[in-house]
Protein backbone atom coordinates (compact mmCIF):
# COMPACT_ATOMS: atom_id res chain seq x y z
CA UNK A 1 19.82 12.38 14.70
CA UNK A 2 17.34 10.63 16.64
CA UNK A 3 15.67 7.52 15.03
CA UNK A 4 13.58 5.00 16.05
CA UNK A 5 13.73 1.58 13.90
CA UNK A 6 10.58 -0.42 14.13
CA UNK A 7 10.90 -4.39 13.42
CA UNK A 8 8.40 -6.98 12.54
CA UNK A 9 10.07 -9.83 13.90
CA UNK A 10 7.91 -12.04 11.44
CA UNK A 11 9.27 -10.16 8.42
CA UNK A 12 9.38 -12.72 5.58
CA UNK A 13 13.56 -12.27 4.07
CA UNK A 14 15.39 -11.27 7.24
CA UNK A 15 16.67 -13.51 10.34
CA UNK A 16 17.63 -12.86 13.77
CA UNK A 17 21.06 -12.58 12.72
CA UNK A 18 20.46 -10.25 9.48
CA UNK A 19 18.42 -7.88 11.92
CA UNK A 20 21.48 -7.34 14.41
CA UNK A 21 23.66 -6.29 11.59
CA UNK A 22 20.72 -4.07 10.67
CA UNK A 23 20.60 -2.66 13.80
CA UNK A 24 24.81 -2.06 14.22
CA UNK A 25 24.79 -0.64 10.70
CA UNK A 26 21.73 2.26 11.90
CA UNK A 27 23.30 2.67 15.09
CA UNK A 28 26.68 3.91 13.66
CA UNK A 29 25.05 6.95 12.25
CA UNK A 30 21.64 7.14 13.89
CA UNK A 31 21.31 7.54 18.16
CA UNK A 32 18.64 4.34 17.20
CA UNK A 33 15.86 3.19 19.63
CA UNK A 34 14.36 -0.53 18.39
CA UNK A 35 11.57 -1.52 18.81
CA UNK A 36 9.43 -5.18 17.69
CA UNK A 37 6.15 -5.10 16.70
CA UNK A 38 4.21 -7.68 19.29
CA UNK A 39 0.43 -7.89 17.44
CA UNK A 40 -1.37 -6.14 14.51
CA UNK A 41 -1.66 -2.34 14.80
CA UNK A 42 1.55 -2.35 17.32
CA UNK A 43 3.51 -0.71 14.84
CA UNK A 44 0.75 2.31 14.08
CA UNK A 45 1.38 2.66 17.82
CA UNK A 46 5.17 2.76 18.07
CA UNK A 47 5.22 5.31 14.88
CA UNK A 48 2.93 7.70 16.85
CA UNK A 49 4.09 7.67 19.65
CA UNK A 50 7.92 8.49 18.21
CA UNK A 51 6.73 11.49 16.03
CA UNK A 52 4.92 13.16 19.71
CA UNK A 53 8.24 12.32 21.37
CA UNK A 54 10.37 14.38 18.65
CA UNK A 55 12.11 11.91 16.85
CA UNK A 56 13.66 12.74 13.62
CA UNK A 57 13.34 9.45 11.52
CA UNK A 58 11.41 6.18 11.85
CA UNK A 59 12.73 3.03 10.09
CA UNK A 60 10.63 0.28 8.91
CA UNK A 61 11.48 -3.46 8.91
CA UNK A 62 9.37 -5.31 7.14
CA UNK A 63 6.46 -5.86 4.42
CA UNK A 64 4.29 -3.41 3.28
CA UNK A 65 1.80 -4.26 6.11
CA UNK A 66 4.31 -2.68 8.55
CA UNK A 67 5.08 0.10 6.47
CA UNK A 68 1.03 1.41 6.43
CA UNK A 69 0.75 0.96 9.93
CA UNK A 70 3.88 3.02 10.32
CA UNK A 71 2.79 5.64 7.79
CA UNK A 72 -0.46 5.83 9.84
CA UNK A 73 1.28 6.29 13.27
CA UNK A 74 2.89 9.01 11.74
CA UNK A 75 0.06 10.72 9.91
CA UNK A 76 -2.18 10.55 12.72
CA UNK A 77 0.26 11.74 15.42
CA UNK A 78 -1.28 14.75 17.38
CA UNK A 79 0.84 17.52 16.46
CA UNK A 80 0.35 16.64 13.12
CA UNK A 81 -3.55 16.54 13.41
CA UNK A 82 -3.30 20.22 15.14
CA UNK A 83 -0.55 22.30 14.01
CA UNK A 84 -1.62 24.67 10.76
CA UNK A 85 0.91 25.96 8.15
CA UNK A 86 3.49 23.62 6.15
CA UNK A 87 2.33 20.23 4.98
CA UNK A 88 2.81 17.42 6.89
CA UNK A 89 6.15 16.44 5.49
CA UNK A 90 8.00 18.65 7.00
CA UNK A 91 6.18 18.43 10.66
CA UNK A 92 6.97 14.64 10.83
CA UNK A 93 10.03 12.71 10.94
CA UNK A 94 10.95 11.21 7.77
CA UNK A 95 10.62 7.56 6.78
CA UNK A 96 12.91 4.71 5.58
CA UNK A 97 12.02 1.32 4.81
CA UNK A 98 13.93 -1.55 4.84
CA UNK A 99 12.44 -4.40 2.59
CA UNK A 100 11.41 -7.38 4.68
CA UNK A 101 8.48 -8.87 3.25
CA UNK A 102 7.74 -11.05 0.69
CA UNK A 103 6.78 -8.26 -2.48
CA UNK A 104 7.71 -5.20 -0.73
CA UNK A 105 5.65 -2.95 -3.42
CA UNK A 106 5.84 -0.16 -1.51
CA UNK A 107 9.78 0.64 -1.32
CA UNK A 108 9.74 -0.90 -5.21
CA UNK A 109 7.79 1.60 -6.27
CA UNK A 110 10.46 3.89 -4.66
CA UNK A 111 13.20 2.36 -6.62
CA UNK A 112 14.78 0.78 -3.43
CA UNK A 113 16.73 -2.21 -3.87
CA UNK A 114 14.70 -5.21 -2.97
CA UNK A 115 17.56 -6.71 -0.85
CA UNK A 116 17.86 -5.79 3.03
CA UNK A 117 21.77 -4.85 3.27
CA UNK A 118 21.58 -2.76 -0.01
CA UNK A 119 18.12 -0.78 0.69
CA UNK A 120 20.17 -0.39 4.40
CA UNK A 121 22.97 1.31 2.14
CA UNK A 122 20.89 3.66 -0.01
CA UNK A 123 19.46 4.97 3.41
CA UNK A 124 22.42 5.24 5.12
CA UNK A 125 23.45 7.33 1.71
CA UNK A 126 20.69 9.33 1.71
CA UNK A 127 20.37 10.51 5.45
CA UNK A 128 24.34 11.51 4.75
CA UNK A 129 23.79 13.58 1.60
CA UNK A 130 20.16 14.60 3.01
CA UNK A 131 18.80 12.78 0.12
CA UNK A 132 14.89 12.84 0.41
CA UNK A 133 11.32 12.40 -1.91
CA UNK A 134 8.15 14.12 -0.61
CA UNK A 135 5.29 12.06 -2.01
CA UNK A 136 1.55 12.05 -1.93
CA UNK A 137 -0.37 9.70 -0.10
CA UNK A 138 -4.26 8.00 -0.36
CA UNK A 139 -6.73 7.84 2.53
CA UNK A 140 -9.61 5.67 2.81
CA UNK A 141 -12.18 6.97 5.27
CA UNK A 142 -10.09 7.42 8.01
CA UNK A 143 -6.91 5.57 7.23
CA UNK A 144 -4.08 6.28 5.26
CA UNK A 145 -2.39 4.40 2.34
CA UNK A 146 1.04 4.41 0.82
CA UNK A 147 0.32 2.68 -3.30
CA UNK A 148 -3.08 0.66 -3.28
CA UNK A 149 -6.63 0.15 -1.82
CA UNK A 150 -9.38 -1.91 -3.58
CA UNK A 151 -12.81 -3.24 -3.17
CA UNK A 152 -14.50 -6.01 -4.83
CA UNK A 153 -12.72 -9.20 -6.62
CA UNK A 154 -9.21 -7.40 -6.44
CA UNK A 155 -9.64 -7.43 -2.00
CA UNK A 156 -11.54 -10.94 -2.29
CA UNK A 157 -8.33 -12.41 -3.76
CA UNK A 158 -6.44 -11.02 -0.67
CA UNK A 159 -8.68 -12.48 1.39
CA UNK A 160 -8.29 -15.96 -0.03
CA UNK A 161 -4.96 -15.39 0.31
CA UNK A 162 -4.22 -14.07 3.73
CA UNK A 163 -6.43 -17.14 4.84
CA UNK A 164 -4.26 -19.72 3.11
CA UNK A 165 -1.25 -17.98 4.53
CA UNK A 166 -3.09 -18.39 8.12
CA UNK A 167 -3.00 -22.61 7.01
CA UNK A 168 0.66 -22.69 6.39
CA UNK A 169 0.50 -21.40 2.54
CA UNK A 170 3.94 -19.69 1.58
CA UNK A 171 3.01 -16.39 0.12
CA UNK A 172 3.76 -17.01 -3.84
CA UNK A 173 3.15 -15.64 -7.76
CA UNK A 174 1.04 -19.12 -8.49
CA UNK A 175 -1.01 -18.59 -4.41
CA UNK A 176 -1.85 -15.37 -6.02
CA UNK A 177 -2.83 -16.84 -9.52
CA UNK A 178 -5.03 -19.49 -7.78
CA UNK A 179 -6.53 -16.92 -5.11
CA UNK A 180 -7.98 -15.43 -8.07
CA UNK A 181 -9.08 -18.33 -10.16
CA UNK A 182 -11.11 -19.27 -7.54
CA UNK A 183 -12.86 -15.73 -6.73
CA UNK A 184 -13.84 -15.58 -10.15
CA UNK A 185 -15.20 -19.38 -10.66
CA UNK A 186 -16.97 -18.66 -7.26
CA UNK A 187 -19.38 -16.69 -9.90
CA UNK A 188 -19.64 -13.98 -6.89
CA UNK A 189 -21.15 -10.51 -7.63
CA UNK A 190 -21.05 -11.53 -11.44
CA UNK A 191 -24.72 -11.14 -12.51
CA UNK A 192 -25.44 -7.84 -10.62
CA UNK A 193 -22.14 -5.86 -9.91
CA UNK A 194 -22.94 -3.96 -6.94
CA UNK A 195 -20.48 -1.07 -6.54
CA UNK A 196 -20.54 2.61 -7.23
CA UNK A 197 -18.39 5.72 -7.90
CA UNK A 198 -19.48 8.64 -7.05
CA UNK A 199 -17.39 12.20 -7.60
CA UNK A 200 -18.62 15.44 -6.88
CA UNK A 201 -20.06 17.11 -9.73
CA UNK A 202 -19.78 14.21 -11.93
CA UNK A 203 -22.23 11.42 -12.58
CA UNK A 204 -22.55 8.33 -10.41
CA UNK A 205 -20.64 5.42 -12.11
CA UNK A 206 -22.78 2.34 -11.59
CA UNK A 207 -22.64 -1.11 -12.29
CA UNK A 208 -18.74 -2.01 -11.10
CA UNK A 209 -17.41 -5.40 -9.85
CA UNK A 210 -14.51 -4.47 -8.81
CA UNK A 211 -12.43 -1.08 -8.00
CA UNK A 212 -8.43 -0.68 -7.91
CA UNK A 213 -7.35 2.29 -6.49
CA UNK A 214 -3.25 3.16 -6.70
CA UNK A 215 -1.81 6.14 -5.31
CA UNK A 216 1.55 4.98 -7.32
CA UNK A 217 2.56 2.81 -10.24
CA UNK A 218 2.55 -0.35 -10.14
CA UNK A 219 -0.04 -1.95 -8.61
CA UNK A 220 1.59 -4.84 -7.49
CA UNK A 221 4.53 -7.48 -8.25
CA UNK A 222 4.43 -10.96 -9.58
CA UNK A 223 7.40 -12.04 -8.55
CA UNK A 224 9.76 -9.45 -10.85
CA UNK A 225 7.33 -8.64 -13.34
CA UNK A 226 5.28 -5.51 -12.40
CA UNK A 227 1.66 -5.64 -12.72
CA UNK A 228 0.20 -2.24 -13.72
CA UNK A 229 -3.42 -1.41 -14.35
CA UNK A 230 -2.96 1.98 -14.55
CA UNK A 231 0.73 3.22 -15.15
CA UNK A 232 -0.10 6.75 -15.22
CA UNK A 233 -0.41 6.59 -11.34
CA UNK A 234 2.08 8.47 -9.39
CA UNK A 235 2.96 9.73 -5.91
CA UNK A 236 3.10 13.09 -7.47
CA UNK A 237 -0.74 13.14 -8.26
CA UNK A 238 -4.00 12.13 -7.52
CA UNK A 239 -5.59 8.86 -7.15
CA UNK A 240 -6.23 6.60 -10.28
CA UNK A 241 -8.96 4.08 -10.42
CA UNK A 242 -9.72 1.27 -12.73
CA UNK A 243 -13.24 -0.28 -12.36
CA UNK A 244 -14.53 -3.48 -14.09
CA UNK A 245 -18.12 -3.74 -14.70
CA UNK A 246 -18.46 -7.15 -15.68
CA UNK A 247 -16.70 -10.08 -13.57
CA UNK A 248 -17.78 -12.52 -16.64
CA UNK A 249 -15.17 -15.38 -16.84
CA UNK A 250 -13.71 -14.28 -19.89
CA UNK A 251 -13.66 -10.57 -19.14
CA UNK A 252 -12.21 -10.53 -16.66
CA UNK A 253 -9.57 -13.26 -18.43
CA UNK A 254 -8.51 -10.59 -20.90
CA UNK A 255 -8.69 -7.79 -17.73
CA UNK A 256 -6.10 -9.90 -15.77
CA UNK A 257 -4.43 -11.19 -19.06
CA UNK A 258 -3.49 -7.50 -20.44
CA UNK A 259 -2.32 -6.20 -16.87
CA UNK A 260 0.13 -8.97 -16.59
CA UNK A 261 1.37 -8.13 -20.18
CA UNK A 262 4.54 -5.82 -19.81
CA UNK A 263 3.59 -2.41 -21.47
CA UNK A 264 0.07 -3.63 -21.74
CA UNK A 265 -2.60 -0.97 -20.53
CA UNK A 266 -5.77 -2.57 -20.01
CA UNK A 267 -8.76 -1.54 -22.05
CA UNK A 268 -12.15 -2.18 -23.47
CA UNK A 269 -15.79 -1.09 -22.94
CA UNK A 270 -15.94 -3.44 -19.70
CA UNK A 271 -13.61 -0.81 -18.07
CA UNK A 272 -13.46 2.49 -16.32
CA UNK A 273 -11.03 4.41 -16.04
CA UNK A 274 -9.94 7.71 -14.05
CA UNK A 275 -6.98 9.20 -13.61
CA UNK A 276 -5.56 11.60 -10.91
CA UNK A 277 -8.34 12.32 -8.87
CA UNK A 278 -8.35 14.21 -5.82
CA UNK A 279 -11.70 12.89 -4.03
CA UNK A 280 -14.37 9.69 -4.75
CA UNK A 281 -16.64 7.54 -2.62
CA UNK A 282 -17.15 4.34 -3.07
CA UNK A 283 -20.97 2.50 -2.52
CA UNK A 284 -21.78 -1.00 -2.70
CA UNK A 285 -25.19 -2.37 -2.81
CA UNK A 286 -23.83 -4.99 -0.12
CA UNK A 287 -21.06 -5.61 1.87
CA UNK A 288 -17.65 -6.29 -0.49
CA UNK A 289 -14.25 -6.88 0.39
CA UNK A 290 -11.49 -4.43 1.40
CA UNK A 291 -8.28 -4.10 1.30
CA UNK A 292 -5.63 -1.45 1.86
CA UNK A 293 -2.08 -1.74 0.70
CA UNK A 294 -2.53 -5.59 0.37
CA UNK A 295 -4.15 -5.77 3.83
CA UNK A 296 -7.59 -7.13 4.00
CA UNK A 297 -9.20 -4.85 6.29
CA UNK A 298 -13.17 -6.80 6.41
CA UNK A 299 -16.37 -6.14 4.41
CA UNK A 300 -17.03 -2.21 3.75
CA UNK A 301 -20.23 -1.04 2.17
CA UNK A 302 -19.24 2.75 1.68
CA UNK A 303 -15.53 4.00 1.50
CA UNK A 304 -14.80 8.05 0.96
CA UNK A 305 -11.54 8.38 -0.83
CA UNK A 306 -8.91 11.40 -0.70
CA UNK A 307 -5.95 12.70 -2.05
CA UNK A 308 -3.43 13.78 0.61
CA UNK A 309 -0.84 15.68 -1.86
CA UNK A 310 2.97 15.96 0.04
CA UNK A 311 1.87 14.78 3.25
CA UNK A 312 5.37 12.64 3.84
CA UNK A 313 9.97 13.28 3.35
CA UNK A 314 10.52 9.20 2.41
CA UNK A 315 14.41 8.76 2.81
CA UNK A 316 15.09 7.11 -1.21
């Protein structure tokens, strides 16, 4: 089986030394090619150009960062783009990931073991057994996501924190909690909320602050404690969305309050809620933040959203 294994060198919980073992481990079963990411985007690029070349698997190393460029390499490879018939699972080479980054919500929400060696073992299992999970994926105009997009406060607060991370910040539960205190004392967007859902045949949803999108359950991590505004989400279906209309200080106190709260599902008038939807667009009455699988991607002021049902074999 050919594979190619594709390694963020910068990957937050592996070393130089943990990676060769990686590498001897994959090679033993796998005829492996490896490859390290050099800039942002590389790894799209790698991914891509392994699916045109025929490869069988491709193996990420690293956070979930790597893992959507990888997934988009592979979705937007050019026999996939032009060859009709059976979904895309089944035209691409499968994926594995190999936690490396600091949450890793991705192959969580998988039920991969969070440490390196072990997640290493379950696909080593898995490729020998032919163990395999077709799931669903999200797309944002035209780029794909693996478990969450947002605009709004929820893609501010990854903002704030990708640019404390670019001072020196360790990535942390308590950067997070701070990111977020300070969006929502910056009083931003909180007298006239300026996005919009609309869904064809339905009625425009106006008045939102903020939008989460999750193509799986949860959301995100705080350090083990999953964070889950809307646990009905699932690789299997649609897209959910929760909205807030109001960023009020205390709104959006008991918002953030109740989705930390273990079995807690947020709710109250100040929230929408929609679950398992195939197609939305997004419209803000100004620029807002964006993010896509905890990547902030720059200010977006219309997004078009789609459900891309078994569209990838994840080895698990």
């Amino acid at each position: 089986m050919r594979a190619l294994l594709v390694v963020n060198p910068k990957a937050t919980t592996t070393t130089e030394r943990s990676r060769d073992v990686l590498v001897r481990a994959l090679g033993s079963q796998l005829e492996l090619t490896v490859e390290y990411t050099r800039k942002r985007g590389h790894a799209a690029s790698l991914a891509r150009a392994a699916a045109e070349s025929g490869v069988d698997l491709v193996v990420s190393l690293g956070g979930d960062g790597t893992v959507n460029e990888v997934v988009n390499g592979l979705m937007t490879a050019g026999h996939v783009l032009t060859s009709p018939g059976t979904s895309p699972a089944f035209r691409l080479p499968a994926l594995a990931v190999v936690p490396g980054g600091s949450t890793n919500v991705f192959a969580r929400a998988l039920g991969l073991p969070r440490d390196w060696v072990e997640g290493t073992g379950v696909i080593l299992d898995g490729l020998r057994s032919g163990r395999h999970r077709v799931i669903g994926l999200g797309r944002a105009d035209d780029r794909y996501f693996t478990f969450t997009a947002g605009l709004g406060l929820d893609a501010a607060v990854t903002r704030r924190v990708e640019q404390a991370r670019l001072r020196g910040r360790t990535s942390t539960p308590a950067l997070y909690v701070r990111s977020l205190i300070g969006q929502v004392l910056s009083g931003e967007d909180r007298k006239a909320p300026p996005l919009s859902i609309e869904r064809p045949g339905e009625e425009t949803e106006l008045g939102l602050g903020t939008v989460i999108i999750q193509n799986t359950a949860p959301w995100t991590y705080v350090g083990d404690r999953p964070i889950n505004p809307n646990p009905q989400a699932s690789f299997d279906r649609g897209l959910d969305v929760l909205a807030v209309r109001s960023l009020g200080v205390a709104t959006t106190t008991r918002t953030v309050t109740q989705m930390s709260l273990r079995h807690a599902e947020p709710r109250g008038r100040n929230l929408l809620r929609l679950h398992d939807q195939a197609e939305f667009t997004v419209v803000a009455a100004r620029p807002q933040s964006f993010q896509l699988d905890g990547d902030y991607l720059g200010e977006r002021q219309k997004v078009h959203f789609l459900s891309v049902p078994e569209a990838l074999r994840v080895i698990c």
